[in-house]
Protein backbone atom coordinates (compact mmCIF):
# COMPACT_ATOMS: atom_id res chain seq x y z
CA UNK A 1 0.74 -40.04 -5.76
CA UNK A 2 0.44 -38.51 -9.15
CA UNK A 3 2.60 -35.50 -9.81
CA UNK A 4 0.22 -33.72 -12.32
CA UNK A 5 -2.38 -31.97 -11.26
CA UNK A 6 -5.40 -29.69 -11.96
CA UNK A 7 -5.84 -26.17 -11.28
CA UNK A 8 -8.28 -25.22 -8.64
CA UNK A 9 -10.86 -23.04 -8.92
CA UNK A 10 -9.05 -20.59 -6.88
CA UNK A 11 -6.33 -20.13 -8.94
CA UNK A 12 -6.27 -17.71 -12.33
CA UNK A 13 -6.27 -19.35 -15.55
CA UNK A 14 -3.40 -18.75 -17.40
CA UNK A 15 -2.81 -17.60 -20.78
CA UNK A 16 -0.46 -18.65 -23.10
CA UNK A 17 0.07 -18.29 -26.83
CA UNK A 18 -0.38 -21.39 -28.85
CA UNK A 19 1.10 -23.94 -29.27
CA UNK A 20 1.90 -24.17 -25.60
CA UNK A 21 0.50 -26.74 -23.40
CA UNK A 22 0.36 -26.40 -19.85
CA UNK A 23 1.15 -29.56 -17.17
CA UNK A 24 0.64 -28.28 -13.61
CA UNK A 25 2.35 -30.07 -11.26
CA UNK A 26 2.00 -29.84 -7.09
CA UNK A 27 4.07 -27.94 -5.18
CA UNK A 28 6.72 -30.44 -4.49
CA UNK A 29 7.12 -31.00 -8.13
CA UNK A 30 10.32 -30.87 -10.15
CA UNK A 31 9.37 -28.98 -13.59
CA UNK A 32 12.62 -29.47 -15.17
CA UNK A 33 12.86 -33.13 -14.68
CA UNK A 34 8.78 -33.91 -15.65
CA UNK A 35 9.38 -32.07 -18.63
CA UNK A 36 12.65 -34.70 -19.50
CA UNK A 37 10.38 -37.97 -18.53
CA UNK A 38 7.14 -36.57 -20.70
CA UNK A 39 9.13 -35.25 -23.62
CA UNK A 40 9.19 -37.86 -26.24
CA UNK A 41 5.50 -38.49 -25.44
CA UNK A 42 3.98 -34.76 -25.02
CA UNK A 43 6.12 -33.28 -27.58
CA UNK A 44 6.92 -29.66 -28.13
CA UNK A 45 5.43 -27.30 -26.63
CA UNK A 46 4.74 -28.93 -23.59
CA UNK A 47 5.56 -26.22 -20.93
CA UNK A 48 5.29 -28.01 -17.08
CA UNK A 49 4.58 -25.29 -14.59
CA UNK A 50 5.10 -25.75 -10.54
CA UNK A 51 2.86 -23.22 -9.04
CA UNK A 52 4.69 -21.90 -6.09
CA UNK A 53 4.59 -18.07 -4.73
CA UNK A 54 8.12 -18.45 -3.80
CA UNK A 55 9.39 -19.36 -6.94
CA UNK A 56 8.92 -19.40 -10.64
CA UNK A 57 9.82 -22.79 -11.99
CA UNK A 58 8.70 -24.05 -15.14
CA UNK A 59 10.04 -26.06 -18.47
CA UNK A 60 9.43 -26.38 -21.90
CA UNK A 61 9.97 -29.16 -24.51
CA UNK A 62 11.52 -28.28 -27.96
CA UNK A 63 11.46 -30.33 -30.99
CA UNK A 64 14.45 -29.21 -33.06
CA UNK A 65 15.42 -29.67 -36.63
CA UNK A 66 19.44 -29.15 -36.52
CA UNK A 67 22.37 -31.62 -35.38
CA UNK A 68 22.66 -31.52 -31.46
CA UNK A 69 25.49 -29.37 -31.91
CA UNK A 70 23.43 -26.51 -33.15
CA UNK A 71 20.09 -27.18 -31.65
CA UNK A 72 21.40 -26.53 -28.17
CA UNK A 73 21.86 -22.67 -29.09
CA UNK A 74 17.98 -22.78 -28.25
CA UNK A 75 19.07 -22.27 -24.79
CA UNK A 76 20.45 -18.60 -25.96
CA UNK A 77 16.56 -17.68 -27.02
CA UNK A 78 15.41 -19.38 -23.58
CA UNK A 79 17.69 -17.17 -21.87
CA UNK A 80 16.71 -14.00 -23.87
CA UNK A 81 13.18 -14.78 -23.41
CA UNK A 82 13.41 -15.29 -19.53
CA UNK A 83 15.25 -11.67 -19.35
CA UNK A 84 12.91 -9.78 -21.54
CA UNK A 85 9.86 -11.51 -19.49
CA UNK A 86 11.21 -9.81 -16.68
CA UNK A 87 11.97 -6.50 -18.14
CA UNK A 88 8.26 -6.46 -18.90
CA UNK A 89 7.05 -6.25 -15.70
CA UNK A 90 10.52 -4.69 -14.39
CA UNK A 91 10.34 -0.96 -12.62
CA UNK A 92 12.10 2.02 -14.63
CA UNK A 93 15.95 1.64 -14.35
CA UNK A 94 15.92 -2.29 -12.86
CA UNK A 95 19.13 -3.61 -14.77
CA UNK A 96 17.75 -7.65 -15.97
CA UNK A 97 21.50 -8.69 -16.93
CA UNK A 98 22.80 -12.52 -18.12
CA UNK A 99 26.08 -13.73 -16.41
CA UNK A 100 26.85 -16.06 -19.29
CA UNK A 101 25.57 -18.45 -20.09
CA UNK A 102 22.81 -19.46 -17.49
CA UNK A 103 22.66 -17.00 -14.92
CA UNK A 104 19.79 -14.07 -14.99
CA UNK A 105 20.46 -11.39 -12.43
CA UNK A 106 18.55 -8.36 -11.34
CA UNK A 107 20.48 -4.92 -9.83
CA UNK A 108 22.93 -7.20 -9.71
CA UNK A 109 21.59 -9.83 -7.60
CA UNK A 110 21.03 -13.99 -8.49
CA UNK A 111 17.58 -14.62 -9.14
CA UNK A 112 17.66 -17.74 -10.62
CA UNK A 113 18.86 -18.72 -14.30
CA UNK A 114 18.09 -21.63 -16.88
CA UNK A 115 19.25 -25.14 -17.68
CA UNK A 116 18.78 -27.77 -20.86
CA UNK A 117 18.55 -31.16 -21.25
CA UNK A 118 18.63 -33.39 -24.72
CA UNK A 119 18.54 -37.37 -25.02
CA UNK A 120 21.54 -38.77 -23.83
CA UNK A 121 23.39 -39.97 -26.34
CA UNK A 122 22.85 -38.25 -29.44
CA UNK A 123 25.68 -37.98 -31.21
CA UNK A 124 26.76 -34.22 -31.71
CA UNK A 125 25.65 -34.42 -35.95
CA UNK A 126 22.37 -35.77 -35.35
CA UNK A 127 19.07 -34.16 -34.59
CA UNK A 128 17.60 -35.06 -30.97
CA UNK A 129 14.62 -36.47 -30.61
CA UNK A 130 13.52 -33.05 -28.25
CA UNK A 131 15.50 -30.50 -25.79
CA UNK A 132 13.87 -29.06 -22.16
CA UNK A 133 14.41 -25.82 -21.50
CA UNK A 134 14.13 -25.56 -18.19
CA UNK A 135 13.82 -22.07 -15.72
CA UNK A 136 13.66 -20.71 -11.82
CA UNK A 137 13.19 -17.32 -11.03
CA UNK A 138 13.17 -16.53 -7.15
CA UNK A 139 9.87 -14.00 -6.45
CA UNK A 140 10.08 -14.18 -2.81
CA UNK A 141 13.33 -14.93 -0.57
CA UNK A 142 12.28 -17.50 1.68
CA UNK A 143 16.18 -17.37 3.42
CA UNK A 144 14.93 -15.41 6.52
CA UNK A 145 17.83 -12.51 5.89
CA UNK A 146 16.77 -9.25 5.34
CA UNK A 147 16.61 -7.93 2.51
CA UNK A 148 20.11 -6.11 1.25
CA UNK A 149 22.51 -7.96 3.54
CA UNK A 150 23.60 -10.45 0.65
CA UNK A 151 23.97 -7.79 -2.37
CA UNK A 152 24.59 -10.99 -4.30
CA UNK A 153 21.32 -12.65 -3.92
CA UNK A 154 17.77 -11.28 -4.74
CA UNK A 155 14.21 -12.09 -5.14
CA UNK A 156 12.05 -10.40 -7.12
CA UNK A 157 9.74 -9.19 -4.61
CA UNK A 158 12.53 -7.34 -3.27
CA UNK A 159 12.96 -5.87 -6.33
CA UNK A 160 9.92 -3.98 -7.14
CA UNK A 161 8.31 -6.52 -8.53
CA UNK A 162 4.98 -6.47 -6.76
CA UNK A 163 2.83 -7.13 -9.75
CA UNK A 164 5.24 -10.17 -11.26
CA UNK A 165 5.18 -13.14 -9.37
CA UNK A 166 5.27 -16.87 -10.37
CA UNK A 167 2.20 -16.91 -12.98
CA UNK A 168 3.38 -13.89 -14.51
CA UNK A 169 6.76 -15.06 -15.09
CA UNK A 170 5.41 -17.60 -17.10
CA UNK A 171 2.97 -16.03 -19.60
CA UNK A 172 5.55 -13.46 -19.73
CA UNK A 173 8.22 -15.90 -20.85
CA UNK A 174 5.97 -18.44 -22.96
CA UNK A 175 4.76 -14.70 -24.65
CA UNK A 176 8.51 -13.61 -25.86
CA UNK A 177 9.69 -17.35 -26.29
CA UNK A 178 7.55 -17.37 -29.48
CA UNK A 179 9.01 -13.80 -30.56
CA UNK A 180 12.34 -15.36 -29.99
CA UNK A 181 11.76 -18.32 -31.92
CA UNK A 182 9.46 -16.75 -34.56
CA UNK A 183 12.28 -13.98 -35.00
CA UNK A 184 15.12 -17.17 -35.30
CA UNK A 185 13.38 -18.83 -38.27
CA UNK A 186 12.16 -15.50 -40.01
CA UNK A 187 16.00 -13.83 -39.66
CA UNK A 188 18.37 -16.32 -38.81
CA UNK A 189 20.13 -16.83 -34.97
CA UNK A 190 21.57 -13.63 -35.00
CA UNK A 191 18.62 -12.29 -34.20
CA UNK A 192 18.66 -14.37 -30.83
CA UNK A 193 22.43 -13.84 -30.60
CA UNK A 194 21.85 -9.91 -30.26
CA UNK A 195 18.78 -10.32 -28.18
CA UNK A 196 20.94 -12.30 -25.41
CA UNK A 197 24.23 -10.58 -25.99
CA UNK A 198 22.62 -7.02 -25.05
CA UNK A 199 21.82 -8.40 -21.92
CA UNK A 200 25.65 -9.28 -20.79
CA UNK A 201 27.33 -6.47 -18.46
CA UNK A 202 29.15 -4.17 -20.60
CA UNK A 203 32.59 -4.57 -21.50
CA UNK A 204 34.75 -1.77 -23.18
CA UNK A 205 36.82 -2.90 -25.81
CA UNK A 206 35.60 -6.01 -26.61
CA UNK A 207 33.01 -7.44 -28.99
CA UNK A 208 30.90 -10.76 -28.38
CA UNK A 209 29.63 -13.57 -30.35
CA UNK A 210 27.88 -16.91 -30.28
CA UNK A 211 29.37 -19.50 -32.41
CA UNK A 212 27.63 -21.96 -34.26
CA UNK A 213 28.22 -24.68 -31.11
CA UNK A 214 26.88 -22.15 -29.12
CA UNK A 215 30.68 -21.02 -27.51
CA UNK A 216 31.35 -17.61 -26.60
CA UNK A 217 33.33 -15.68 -28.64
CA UNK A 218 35.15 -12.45 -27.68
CA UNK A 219 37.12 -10.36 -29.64
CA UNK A 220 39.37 -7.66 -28.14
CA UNK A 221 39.78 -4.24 -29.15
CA UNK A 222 43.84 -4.38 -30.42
CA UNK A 223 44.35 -8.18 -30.39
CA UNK A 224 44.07 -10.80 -32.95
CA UNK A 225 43.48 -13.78 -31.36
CA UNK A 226 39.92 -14.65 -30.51
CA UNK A 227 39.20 -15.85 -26.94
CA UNK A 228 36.36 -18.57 -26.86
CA UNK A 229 34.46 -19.79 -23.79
CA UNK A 230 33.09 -23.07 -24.08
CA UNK A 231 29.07 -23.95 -23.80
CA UNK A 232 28.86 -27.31 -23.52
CA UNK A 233 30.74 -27.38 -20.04
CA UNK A 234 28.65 -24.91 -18.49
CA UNK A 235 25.65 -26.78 -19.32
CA UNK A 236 26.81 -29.38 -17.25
CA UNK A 237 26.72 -27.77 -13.55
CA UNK A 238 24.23 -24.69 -14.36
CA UNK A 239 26.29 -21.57 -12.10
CA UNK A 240 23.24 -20.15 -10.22
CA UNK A 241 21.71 -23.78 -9.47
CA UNK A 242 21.92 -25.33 -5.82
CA UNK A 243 21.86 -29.25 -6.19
CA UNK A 244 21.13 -29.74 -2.52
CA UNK A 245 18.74 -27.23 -2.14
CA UNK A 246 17.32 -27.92 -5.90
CA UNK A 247 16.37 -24.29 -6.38
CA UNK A 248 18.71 -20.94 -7.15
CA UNK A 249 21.73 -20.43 -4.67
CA UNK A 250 21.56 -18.65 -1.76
């Protein structure tokens, strides 16, 4: 059976910026790993979609032009991108935080996060051949418990989202990926760096940076030494992802 398909007539066209192209795929498709298998022949750009109403799960193919080692910071303008995408279409005072590095919450609650995959084995100082930003956001809790009885868990449909479900998600995110990116190139990752740091819970006393491996940095008011929280590790088992269930923990 082929995974790809077609729009039907019933569903809205969606609109995305250039130089995205779309790849639907049915409803038992996996977005993150088409994207990986189609990569070095789609190129960047390619963004493979799973239309669901219960959740937003799509995946985008990169072409980068650093070593691996600093290419994978694209995840931090991914993860920026998701967040503002849902501040968008957010109600006044909905708090759209990032439980570093992967994990996108709303009022406090798991909606889903991102993930990122690369060639395996490229060395560290050599530029991949792509990366796959991958995303799920959960619209609609399909767990059967009513709402507020697991503060830890949310949907977005729960949330006051009743105008942002899966195929806004996605214009919404392919729409401030490009700002993200655009805003990289024209003024250097910092620009990413503060876009995804504002969106960590506060912490008094301490400032926060992203190193040039993509690590964590944190520097606390009255000490010298500078605590660092390793990416690469946390890339590897993605917090907010549910292998069994192959969607966002419940």
């Amino acid at each position: 059976m082929a995974l790809e398909t077609r729009a039907s007539p019933l569903e809205p066209e969606l609109t995305l910026p250039p130089p995205f192209t779309l790849v639907r795929l049915r409803e038992l498709g996996d977005a993150f790993a088409h994207a990986i298998s189609v990569a070095p022949e789609r190129g960047a750009g390619t963004l493979v979609y799973v239309g669901r109403f219960d959740l937003a799960e799509f995946a985008v193919v990169l072409e980068p032009d650093e070593p691996l080692a600093q290419a994978r910071r694209a995840f931090y303008a991914g993860m920026a991108a998701l967040a503002d995408a849902l501040a968008a279409n957010a109600q006044p005072e909905t708090a759209i935080t990032i439980d570093w590095p992967d994990t996108i919450s709303v009022n406090r609650g798991t909606v889903g996060g991102g993930r990122l995959a690369w060639p395996k084995g490229t060395p560290e100082d050599e530029t991949p051949l792509w990366l796959v930003f991958g995303a799920m956001i959960r619209t609609v809790s399909m767990s059967g418990t009513e709402p507020g009885l697991n503060p830890l868990v949310t949907a977005l449909e729960e949330e006051g989202f009743s105008d942002a479900m899966s195929d806004q998600v996605l214009e919404s995110f392919a729409r401030h990926f490009m700002v993200a990116l655009d805003a990289w190139q024209e003024h250097g990752f910092g620009a990413v760096a503060r876009s995804y740091l504002e969106r960590l819970p506060a912490e008094q006393g301490a400032r926060r940076d992203i190193d040039e491996n993509g690590d964590l940095l944190i520097r606390r008011m009255g000490k010298t030494q500078v605590e660092r929280k390793k990416f690469l590790p946390k890339l590897a088992a993605p917090a907010w992802f549910d292998p069994v269930a192959k969607g966002p923990r419940s």
